[in-house]
Protein backbone atom coordinates (compact mmCIF):
# COMPACT_ATOMS: atom_id res chain seq x y z
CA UNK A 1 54.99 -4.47 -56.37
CA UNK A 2 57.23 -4.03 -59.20
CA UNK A 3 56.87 -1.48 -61.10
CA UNK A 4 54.74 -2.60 -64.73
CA UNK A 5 52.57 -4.27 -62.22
CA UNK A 6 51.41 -0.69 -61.10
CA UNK A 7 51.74 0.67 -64.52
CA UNK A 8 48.98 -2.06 -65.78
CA UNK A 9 47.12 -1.50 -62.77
CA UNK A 10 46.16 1.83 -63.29
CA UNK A 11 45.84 1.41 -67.37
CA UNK A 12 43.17 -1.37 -66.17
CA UNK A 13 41.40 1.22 -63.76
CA UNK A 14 41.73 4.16 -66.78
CA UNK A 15 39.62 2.06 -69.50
CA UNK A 16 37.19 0.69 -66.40
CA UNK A 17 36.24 4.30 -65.84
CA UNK A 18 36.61 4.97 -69.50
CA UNK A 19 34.12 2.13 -69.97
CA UNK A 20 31.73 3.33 -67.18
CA UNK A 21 27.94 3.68 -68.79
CA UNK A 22 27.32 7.86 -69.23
CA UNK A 23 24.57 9.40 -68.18
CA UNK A 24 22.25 11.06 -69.99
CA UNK A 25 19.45 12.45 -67.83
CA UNK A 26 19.27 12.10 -63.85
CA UNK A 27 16.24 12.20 -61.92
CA UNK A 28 16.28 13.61 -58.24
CA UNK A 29 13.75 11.87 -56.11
CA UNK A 30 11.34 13.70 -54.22
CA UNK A 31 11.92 13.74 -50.46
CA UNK A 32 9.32 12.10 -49.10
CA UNK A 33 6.48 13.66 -46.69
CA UNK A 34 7.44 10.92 -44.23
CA UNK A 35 10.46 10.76 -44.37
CA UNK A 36 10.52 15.00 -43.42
CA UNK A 37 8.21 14.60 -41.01
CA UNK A 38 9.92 12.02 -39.05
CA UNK A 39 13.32 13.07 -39.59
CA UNK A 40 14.64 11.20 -41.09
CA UNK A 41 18.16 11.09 -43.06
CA UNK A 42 20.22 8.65 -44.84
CA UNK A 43 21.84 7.25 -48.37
CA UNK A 44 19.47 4.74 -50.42
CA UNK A 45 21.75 2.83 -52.94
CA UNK A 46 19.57 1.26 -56.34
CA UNK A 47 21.09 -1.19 -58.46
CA UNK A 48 19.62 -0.64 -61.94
CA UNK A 49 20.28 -2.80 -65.18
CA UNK A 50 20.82 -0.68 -68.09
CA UNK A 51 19.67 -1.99 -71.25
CA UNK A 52 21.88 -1.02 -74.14
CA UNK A 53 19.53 1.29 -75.32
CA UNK A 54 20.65 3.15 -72.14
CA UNK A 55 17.10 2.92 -70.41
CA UNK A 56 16.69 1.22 -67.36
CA UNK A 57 15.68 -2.34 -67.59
CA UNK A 58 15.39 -2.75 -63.97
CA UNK A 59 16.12 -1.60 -60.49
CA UNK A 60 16.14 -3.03 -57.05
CA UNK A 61 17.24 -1.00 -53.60
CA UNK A 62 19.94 -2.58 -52.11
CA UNK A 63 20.19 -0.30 -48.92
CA UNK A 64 18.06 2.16 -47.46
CA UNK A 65 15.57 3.60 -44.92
CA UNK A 66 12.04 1.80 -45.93
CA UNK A 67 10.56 5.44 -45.91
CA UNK A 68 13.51 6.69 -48.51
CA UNK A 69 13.41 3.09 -50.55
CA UNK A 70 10.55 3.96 -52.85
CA UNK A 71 11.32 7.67 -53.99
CA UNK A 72 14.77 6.37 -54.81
CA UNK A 73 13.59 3.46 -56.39
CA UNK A 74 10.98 5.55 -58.39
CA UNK A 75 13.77 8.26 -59.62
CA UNK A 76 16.28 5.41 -60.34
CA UNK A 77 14.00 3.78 -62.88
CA UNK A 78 13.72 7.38 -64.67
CA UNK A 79 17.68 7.81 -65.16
CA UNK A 80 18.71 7.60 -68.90
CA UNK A 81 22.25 6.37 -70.06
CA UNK A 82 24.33 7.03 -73.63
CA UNK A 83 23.80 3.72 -75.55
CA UNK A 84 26.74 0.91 -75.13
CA UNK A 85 27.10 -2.32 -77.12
CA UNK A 86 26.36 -4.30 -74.34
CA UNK A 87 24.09 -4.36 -70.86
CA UNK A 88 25.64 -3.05 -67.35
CA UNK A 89 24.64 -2.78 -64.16
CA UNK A 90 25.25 0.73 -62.27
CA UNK A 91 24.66 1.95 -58.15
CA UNK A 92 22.65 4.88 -57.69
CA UNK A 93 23.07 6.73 -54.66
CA UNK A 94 20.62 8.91 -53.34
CA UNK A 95 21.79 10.84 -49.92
CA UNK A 96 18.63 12.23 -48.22
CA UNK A 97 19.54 15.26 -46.20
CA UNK A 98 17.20 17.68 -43.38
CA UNK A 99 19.23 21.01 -43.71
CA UNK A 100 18.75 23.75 -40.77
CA UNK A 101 16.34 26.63 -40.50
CA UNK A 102 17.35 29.26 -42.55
CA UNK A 103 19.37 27.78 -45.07
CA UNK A 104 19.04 29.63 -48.13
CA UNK A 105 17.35 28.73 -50.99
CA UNK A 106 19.77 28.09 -53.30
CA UNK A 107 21.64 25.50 -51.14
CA UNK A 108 18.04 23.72 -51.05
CA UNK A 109 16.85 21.27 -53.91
CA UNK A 110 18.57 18.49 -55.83
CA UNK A 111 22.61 18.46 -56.07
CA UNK A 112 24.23 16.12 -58.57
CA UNK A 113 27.21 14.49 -57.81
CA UNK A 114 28.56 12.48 -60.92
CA UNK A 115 28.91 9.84 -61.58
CA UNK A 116 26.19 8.24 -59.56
CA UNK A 117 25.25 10.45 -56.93
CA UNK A 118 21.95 12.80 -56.21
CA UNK A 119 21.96 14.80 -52.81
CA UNK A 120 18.25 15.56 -51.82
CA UNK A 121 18.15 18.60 -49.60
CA UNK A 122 15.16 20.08 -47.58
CA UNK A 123 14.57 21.84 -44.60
CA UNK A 124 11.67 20.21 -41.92
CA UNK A 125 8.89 21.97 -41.21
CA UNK A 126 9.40 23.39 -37.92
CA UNK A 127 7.03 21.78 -35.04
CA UNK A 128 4.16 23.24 -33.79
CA UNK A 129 3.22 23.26 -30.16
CA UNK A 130 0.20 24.93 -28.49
CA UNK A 131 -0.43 24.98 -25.32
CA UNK A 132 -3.92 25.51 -23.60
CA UNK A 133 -4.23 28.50 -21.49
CA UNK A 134 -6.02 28.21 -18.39
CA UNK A 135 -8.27 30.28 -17.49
C-alpha cells in the first residue's frame, strides 16, 4: 500500500474514534439469581440507538445467554451519552463472570472497561449437600 494510502487510513480511523458517542453514565447490570445459580458465564452484546439527546432510544440483544439477555438489556437502556448533532447506534458489552471462593472483595462488583464494556463479577454460592445419617 503506498504510503498516503496508510497515512489517510489512519486519519479516517482518528476522527471515527474522535466521533465515537461519549458516555456519560454506565449502568452495570445485576447478575442474575439464575444465571449464579446455574453457572453460568458469558458476554451479552446490546445494540442501543442513541437519540441525540444522548438517551437511549432503543435497545435490542444481539448475543447472549437467555438467562444474561434481560439484565443486560435492562442496564443498556439506563446508559446516558454526551449529546451529538445527530443519532448513532453503539454495542454494549456486558461480560458475566463466576469468580472463585475467596476472591476478595474488592476484585468483586462492576468493572468498567471503556468504551463499551461492563465486567459483572460475583462469586456462586457454594453448594450445599447433606447427607442423611443412618441410624
Amino acid at each position: 500500500m503506498p504510503r498516503g494510502w496508510a497515512v489517510l487510513l489512519l486519519a479516517a480511523c482518528a476522527l471515527r474514534a474522535a466521533d465515537a458517542p461519549v458516555v456519560e453514565e454506565a449502568v452495570a447490570p445485576a447478575y442474575p439469581v439464575a444465571a449464579v445459580e446455574g453457572r453460568i458465564e458469558g458476554t451479552a452484546i446490546v445494540e442501543v440507538r442513541l437519540a441525540p439527546a444522548g438517551t437511549v432510544a432503543g435497545a435490542s440483544v444481539s448475543e447472549g445467554h437467555a438467562l444474561l439477555r434481560q439484565a443486560s438489556l435492562e442496564a443498556a437502556r439506563l446508559w446516558r451519552f454526551r449529546a451529538r448533532r445527530k443519532a448513532g447506534v453503539v454495542k454494549l458489552t456486558f461480560i458475566y463472570k463466576l469468580m472463585p471462593k475467596g476472591t476478595p472483595e474488592a476484585q468483586l462488583g462492576s468493572v468498567f472497561r471503556p468504551p463499551y464494556t461492563v465486567e459483572v463479577r460475583k462469586v456462586p454460592p457454594e453448594q450445599v449437600r447433606h447427607y442423611a445419617r443412618a441410624g
